[in-house]
Protein backbone atom coordinates (compact mmCIF):
# COMPACT_ATOMS: atom_id res chain seq x y z
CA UNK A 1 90.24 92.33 154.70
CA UNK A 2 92.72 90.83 152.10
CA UNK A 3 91.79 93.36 149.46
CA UNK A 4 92.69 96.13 151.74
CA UNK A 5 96.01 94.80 152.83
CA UNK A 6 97.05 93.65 149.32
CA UNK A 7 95.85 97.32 147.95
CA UNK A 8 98.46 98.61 150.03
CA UNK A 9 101.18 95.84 149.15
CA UNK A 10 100.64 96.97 145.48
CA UNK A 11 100.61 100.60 146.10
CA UNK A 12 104.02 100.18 147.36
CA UNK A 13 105.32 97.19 144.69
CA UNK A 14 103.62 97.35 141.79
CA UNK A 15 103.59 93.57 140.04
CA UNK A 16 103.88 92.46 143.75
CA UNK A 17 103.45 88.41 144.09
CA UNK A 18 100.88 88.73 147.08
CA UNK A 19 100.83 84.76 146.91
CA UNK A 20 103.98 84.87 148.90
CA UNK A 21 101.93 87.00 151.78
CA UNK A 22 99.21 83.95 152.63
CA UNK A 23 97.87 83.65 155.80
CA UNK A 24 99.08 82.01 158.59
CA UNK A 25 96.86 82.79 161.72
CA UNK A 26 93.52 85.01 161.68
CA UNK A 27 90.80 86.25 164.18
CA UNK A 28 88.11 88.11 164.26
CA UNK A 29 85.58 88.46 166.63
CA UNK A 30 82.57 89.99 165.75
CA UNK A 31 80.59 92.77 167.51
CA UNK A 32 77.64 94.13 165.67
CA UNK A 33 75.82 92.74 162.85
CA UNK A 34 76.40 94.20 159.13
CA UNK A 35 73.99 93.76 156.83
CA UNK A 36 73.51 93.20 153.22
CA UNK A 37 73.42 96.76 151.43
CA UNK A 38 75.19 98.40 154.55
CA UNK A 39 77.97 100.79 153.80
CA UNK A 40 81.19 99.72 155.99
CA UNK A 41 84.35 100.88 156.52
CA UNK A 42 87.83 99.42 156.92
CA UNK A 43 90.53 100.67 159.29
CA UNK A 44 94.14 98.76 158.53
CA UNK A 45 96.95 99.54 161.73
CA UNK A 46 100.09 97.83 160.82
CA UNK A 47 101.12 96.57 165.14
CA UNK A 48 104.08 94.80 164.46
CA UNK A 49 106.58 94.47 161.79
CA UNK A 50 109.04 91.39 162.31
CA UNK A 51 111.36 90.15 159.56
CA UNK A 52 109.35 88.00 157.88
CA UNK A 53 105.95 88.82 159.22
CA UNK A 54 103.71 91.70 159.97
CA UNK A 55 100.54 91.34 162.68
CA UNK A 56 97.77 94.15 161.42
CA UNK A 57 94.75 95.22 163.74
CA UNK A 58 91.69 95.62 161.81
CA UNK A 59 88.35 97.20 162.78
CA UNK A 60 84.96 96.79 160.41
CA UNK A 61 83.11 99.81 161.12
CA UNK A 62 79.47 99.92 160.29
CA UNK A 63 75.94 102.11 160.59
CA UNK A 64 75.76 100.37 163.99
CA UNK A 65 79.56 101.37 164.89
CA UNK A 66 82.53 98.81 164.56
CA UNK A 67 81.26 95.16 163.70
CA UNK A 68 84.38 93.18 163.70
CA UNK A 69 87.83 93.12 164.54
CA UNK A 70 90.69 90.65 163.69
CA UNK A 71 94.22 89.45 161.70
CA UNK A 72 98.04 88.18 160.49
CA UNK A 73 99.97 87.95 157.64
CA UNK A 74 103.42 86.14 156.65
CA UNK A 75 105.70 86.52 153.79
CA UNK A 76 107.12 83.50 152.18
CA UNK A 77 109.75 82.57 149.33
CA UNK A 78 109.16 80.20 146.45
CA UNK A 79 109.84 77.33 148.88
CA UNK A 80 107.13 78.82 151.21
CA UNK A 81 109.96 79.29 153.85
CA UNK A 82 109.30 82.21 156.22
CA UNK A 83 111.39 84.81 153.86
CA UNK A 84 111.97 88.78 155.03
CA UNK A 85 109.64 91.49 153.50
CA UNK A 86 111.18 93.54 150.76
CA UNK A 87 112.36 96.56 151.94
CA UNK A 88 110.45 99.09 150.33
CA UNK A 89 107.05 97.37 151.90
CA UNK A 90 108.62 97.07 155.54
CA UNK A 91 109.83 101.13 155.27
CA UNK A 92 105.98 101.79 154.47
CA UNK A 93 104.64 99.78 157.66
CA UNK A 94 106.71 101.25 159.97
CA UNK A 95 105.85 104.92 158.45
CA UNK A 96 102.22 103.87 159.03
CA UNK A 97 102.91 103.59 162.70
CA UNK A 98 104.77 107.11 162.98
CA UNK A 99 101.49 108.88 163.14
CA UNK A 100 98.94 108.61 166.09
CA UNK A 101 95.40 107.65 165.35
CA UNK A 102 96.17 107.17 161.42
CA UNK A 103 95.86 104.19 158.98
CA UNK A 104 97.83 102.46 156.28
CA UNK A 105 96.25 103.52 153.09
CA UNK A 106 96.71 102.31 149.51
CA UNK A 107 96.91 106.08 148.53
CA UNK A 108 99.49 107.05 150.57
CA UNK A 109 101.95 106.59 153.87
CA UNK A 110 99.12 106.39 156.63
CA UNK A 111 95.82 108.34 155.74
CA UNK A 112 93.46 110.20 158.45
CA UNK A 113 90.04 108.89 158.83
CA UNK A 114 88.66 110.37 155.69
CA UNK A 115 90.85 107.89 153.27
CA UNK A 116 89.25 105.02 154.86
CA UNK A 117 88.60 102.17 152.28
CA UNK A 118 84.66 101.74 152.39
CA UNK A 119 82.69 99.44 150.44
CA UNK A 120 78.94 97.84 150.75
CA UNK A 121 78.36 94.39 152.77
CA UNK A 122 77.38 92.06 150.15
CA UNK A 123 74.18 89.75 150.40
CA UNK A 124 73.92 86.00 151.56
């Protein structure tokens, strides 16, 4: 889930320090098994954008239909103080949420469906 959510942090800041974006409460509850070998994808919806926080909803869909759901993420300065996103990332969220049934992508504003990231569950 981190890769996706840092792919789009970069996409928008290149050189971005995503240690500053740790975080600070996660859950996930899982539905449907995914297996080792399984193709999955990963839909990133951007709920919330305070100033120094952003709550995503995630959804982990699989062969079987969506497996898991979850998250929560925090930016933070040096001092790891609460500290407000940089502007060019929080203008990107809040496009994300303009659109009705469409993700955040690292590719672009939101993406439809297609643009989904995928990847392969890996083994145990």
């Amino acid at each position: 889930m981190s890769a996706c959510t840092y792919a789009v942090y970069r996409s928008v800041i290149g050189g971005l320090d995503l240690g500053r974006f740790p975080r600070r409460a996660t859950s996930a509850a899982d539905e449907k098994p995914l297996a080792a070998g399984d193709a999955y994808t990963v839909e990133l919806d951007a709920e919330r954008i305070g100033t120094t926080s952003a709550t995503y909803a995630w959804v982990i869909g699989g062969p079987a239909g969506i497996c898991a759901r979850g998250s929560h993420a925090v930016h933070v300065d040096e001092t790891g103080r609460p500290a407000p996103f940089p502007d060019a990332l929080r203008e990107r969220l809040a496009g994300s949420r303009e659109g009705t049934g469409r993700r955040i992508s690292p590719a672009g504003g939101a993406a439809p469906s297609a643009a989904r990231p995928q990847g392969h569950a890996a083994g145990a």
